[in-house]
Protein backbone atom coordinates (compact mmCIF):
# COMPACT_ATOMS: atom_id res chain seq x y z
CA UNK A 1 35.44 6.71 30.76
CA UNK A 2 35.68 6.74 34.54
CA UNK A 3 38.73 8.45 35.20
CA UNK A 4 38.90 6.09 39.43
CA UNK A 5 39.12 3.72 37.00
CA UNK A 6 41.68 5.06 35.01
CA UNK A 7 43.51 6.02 37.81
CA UNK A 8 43.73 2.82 39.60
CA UNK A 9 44.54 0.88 35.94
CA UNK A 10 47.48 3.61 35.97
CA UNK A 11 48.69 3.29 39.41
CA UNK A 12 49.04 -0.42 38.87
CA UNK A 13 51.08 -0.33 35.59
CA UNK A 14 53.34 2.06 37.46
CA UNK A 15 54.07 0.44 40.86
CA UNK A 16 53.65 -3.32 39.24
CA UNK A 17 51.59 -4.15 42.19
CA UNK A 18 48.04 -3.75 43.29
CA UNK A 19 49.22 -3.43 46.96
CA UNK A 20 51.74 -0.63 46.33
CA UNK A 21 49.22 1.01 43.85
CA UNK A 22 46.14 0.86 46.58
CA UNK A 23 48.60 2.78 48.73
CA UNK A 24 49.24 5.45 46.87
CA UNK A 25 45.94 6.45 45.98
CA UNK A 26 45.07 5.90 49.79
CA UNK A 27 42.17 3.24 48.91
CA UNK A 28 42.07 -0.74 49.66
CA UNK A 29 43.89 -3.28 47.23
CA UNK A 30 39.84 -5.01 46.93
CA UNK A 31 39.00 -1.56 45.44
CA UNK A 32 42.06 -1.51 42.93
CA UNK A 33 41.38 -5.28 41.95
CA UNK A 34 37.66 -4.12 41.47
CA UNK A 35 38.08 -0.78 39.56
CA UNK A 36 40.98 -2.65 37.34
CA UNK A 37 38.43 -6.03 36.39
CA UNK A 38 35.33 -3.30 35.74
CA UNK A 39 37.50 -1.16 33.16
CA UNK A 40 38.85 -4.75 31.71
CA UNK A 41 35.48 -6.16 31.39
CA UNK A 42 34.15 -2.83 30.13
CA UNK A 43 36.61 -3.03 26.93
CA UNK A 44 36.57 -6.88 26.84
CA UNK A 45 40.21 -6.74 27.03
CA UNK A 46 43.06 -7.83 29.63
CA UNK A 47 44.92 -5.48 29.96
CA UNK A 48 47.07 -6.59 32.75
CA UNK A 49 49.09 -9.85 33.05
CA UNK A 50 49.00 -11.41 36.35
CA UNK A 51 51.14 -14.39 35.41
CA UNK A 52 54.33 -13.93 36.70
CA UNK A 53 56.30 -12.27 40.10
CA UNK A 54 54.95 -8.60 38.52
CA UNK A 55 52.13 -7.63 36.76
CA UNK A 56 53.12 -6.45 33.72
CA UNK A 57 50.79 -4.44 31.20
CA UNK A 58 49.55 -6.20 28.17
CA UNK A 59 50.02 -4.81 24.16
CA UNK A 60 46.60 -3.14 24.93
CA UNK A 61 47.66 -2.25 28.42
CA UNK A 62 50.19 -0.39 27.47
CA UNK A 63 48.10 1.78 24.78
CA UNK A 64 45.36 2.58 27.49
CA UNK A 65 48.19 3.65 30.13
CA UNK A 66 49.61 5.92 27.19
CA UNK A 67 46.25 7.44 26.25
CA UNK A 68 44.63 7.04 30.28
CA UNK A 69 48.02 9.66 31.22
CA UNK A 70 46.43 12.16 28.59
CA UNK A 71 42.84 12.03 29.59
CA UNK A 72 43.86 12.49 33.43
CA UNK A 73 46.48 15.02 32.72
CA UNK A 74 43.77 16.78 31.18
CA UNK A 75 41.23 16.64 33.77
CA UNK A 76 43.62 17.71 36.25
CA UNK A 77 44.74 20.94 34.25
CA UNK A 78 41.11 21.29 34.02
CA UNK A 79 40.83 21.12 37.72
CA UNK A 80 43.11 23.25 38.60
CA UNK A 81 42.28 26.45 35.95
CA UNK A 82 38.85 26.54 37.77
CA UNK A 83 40.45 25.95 41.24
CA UNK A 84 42.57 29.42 40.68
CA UNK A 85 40.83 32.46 41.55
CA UNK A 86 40.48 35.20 39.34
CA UNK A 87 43.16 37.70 40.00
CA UNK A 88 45.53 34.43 39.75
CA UNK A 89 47.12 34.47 43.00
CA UNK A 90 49.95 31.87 43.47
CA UNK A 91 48.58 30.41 46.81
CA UNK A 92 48.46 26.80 48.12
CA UNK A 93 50.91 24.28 48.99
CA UNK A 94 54.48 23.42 46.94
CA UNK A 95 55.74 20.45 47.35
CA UNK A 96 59.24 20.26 45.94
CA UNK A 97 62.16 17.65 46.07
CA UNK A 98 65.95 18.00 45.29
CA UNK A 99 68.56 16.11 45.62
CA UNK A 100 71.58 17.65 47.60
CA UNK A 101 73.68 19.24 45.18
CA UNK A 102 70.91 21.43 44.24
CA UNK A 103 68.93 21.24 47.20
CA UNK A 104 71.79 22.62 49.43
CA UNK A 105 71.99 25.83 48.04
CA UNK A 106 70.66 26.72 44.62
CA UNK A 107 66.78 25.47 45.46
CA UNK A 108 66.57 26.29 48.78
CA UNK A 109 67.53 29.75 48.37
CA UNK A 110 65.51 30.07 45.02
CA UNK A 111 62.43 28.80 47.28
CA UNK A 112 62.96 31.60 50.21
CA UNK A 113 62.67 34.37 47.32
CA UNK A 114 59.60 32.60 45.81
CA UNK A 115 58.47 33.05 49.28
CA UNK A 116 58.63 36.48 49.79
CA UNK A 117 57.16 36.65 46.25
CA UNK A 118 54.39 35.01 47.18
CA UNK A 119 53.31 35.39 50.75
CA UNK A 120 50.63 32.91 50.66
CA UNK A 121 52.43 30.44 48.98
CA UNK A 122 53.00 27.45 51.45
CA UNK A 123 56.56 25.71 50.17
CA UNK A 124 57.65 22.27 51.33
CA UNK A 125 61.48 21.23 50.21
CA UNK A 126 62.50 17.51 50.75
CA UNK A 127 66.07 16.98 50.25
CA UNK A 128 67.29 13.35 49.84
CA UNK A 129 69.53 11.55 47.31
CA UNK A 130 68.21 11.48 43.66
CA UNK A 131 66.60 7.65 43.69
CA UNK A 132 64.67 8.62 46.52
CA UNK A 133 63.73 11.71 45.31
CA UNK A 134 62.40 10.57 41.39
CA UNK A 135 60.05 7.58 43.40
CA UNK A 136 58.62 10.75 45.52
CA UNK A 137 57.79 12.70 42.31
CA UNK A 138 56.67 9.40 40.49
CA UNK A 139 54.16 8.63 43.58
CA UNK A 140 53.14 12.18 43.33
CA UNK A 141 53.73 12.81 47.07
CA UNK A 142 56.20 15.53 45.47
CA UNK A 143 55.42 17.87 42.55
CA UNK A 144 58.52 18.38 41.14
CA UNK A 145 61.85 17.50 41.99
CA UNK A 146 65.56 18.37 40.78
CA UNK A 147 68.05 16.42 40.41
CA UNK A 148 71.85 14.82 38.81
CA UNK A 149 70.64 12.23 37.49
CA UNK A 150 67.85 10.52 35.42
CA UNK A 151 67.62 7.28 37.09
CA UNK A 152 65.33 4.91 34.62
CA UNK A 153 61.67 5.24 36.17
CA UNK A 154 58.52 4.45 33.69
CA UNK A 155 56.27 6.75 35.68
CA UNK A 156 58.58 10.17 35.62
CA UNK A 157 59.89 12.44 32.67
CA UNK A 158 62.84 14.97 32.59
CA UNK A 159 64.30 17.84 31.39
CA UNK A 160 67.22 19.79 31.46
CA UNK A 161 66.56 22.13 34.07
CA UNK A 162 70.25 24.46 34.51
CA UNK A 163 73.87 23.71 34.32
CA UNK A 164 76.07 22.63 36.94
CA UNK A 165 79.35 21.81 37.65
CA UNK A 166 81.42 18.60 39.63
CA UNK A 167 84.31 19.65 41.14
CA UNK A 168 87.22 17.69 43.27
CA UNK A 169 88.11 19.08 46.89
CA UNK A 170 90.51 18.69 49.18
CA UNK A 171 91.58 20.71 52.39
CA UNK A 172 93.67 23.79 51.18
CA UNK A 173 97.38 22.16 52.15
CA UNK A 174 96.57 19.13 50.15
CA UNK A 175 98.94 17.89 47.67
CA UNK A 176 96.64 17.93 45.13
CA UNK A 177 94.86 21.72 45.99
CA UNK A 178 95.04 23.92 42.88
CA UNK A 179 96.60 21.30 40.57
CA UNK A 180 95.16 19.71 37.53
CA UNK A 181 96.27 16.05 38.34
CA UNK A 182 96.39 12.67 36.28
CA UNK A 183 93.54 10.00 37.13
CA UNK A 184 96.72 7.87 38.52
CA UNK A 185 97.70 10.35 41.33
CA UNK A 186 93.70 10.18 42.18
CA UNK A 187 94.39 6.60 43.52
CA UNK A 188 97.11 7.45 45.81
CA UNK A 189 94.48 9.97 47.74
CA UNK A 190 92.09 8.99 50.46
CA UNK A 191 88.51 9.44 48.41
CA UNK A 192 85.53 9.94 50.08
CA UNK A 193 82.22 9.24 48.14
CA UNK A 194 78.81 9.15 48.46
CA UNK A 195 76.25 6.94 48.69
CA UNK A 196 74.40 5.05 45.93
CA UNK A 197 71.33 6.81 44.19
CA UNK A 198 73.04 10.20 44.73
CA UNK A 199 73.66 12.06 41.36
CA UNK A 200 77.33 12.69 42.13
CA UNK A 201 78.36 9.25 42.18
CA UNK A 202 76.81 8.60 39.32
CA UNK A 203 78.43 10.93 37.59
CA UNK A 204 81.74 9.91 38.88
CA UNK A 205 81.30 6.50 38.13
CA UNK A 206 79.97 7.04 34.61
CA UNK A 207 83.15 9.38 33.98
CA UNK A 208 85.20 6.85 35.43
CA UNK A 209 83.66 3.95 33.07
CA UNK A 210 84.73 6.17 30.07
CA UNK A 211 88.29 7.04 31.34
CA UNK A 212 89.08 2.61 31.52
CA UNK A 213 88.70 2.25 35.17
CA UNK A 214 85.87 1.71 38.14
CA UNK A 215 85.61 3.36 41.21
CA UNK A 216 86.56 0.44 43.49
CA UNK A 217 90.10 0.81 41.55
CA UNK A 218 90.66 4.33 43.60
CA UNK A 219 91.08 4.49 47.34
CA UNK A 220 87.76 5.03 48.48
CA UNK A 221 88.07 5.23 52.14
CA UNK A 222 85.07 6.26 53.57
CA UNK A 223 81.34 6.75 52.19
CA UNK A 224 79.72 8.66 53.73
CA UNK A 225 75.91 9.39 52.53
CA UNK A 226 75.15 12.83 50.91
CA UNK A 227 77.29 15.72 50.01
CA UNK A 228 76.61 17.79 53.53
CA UNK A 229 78.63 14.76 55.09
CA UNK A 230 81.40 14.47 52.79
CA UNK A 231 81.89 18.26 52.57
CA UNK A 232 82.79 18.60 56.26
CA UNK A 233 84.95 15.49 56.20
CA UNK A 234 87.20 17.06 53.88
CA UNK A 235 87.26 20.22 55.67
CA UNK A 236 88.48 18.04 58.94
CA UNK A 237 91.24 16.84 56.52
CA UNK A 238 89.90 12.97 56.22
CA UNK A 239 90.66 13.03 52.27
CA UNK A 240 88.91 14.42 49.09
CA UNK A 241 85.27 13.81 47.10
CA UNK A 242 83.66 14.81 44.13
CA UNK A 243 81.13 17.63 44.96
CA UNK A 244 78.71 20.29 43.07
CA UNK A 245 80.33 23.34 42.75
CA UNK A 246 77.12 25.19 44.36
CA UNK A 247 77.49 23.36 47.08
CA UNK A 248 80.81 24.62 48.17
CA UNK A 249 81.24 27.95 46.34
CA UNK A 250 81.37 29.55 49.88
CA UNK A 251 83.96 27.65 51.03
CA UNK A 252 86.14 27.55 48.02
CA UNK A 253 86.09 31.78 48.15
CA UNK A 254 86.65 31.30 51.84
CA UNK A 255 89.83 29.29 51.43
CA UNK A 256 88.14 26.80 53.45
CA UNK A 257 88.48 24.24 50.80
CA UNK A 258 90.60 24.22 47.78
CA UNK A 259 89.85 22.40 44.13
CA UNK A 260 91.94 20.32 41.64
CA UNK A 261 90.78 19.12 38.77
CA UNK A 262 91.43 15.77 37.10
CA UNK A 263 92.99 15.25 33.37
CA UNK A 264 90.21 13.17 31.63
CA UNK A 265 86.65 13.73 33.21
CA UNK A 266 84.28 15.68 32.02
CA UNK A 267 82.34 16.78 35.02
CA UNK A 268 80.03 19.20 33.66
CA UNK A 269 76.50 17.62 33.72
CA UNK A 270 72.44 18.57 33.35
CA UNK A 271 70.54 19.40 36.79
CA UNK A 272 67.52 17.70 35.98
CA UNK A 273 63.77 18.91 36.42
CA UNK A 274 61.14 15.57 36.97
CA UNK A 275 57.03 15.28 37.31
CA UNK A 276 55.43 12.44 37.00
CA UNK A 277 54.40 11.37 33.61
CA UNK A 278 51.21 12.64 32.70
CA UNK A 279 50.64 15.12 35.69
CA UNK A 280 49.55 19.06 35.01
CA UNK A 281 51.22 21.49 36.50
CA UNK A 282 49.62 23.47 39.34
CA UNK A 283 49.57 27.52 39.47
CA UNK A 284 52.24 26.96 42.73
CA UNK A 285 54.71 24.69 40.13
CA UNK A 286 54.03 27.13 37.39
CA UNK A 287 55.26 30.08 39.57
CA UNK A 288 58.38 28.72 40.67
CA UNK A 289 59.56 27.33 37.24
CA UNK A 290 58.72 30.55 35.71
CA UNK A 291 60.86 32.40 38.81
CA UNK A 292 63.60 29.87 38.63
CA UNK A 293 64.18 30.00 34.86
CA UNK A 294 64.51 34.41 35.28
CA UNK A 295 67.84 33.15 37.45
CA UNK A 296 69.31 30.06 36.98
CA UNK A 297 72.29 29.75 34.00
């Protein structure tokens, strides 16, 4: 089977457009239509339908994209085998997402050992919030990314990756630093939260959704994007968030910042690992699961 074939068929089922999918593998949308009809008329099937707002796969569609993610995982683990030279040096680029509760400590500082590992590996670390991050990996402009969550994408798989902890902070004189306080005396403080698609939050909310009550029932006062931003906002003394423990570990020994924890939510979650479906790993992505697995809880 021609695997440009199977590859464009694949990129279409996964972006539900031929535009989107013609940009991602860097070609025309004529030469997606094109490759898609030849591998239809080749098996006399349709395997796409083109009836409504998105093309959807067809019964058959959807056992070709199953199968097609085997046969190109394959050849790209082929690929790459006979790509790495013989005393198996870990060279090359490695492109790597995270969202920021990870990213802001735990990766980035597992990626400068790697480093000095491996001089002549070439590492790339995008941080951004976890949505962003899982359409990266599932467009393959990232190899790997970690993350909170496991937003639904049909193009990515996870797995549990290491453990990490939520915690709630406030500035060290707060009334609530050090305490272990009801969800009720939450709503009297001045939350600050982060922006949608970012793991914490939808932890929080989940958590929340259990407990009997919503977010918008606290006072959320300000939101303010990614954890960097709300973590110095409650060092100024503008209120409290929800925030990975790594993340602020410095500043909690510091006395910079102070925790409480709330009666109720279980804040304890999986860091997530996700690759696109389907996709081999390289000798780079190899190296620095094998490293980060040696350290990581």
């Amino acid at each position: 089977m021609d695997t440009r074939q199977l590859q464009a068929f694949c990129a279409v089922v996964e972006r539900r457009s031929f535009s989107q999918a013609a940009e991602r593998l860097g070609v025309t949308q004529p030469a997606v239509s094109l490759q898609v009809r030849s591998l239809e008329k080749r098996l006399g099937l349709r395997l796409l339908d083109r009836s409504g707002r998105r093309i959807e796969p067809t019964e058959a569609g959807l056992r070709l994209y199953r199968g097609a993610q085997r046969l190109l995982q394959l050849e790209e683990q082929i690929v790459n085998e006979l790509a790495e030279d013989a005393e198996g040096e870990v060279t090359g680029p490695l492109e790597i997402g995270a969202s920021t509760g990870p990213g802001g400590v735990v990766i980035a500082e597992l990626l400068c050992e790697l480093a000095a590992r491996y001089p002549e590996l070439d590492v790339h670390l995008t941080v951004a919030d976890t949505q962003s991050i899982v359409e990266q990996v599932a467009d393959r402009t990232l190899e790997l990314g970690v993350v909170g969550a496991a937003p639904r994408h049909r193009g990515v798989e996870y797995e549990p990756f290491f453990r990490d902890e939520v915690v709630l902070i406030t500035p060290p004189e707060h009334r609530l630093a050090g305490r272990t306080v009801a969800l009720g005396e939450l709503a009297d403080a001045s939350l600050i939260v982060m922006q949608d698609g970012a793991g914490v939050r939808q932890l929080i909310e989940d958590e929340l959704r259990r407990a009997g009550t919503r977010l918008r029932d606290l006072n959320v006062r300000l939101e303010l994007g990614l954890q960097e931003s709300a973590r110095s906002a409650v060092r100024a003394g503008h209120g409290v968030t929800f925030i990975s423990r790594s993340s602020v570990e410095a500043d909690l020994a510091a006395g910079t910042l102070a925790e409480a924890r709330v009666d109720g939510l279980e804040l304890e979650r999986d860091v997530l690992l996700v690759r696109a479906a389907g996709r081999s790993e390289t000798r780079a992505a190899r190296a620095f699961l094998e490293f980060a697995r040696e350290r990581l809880p």
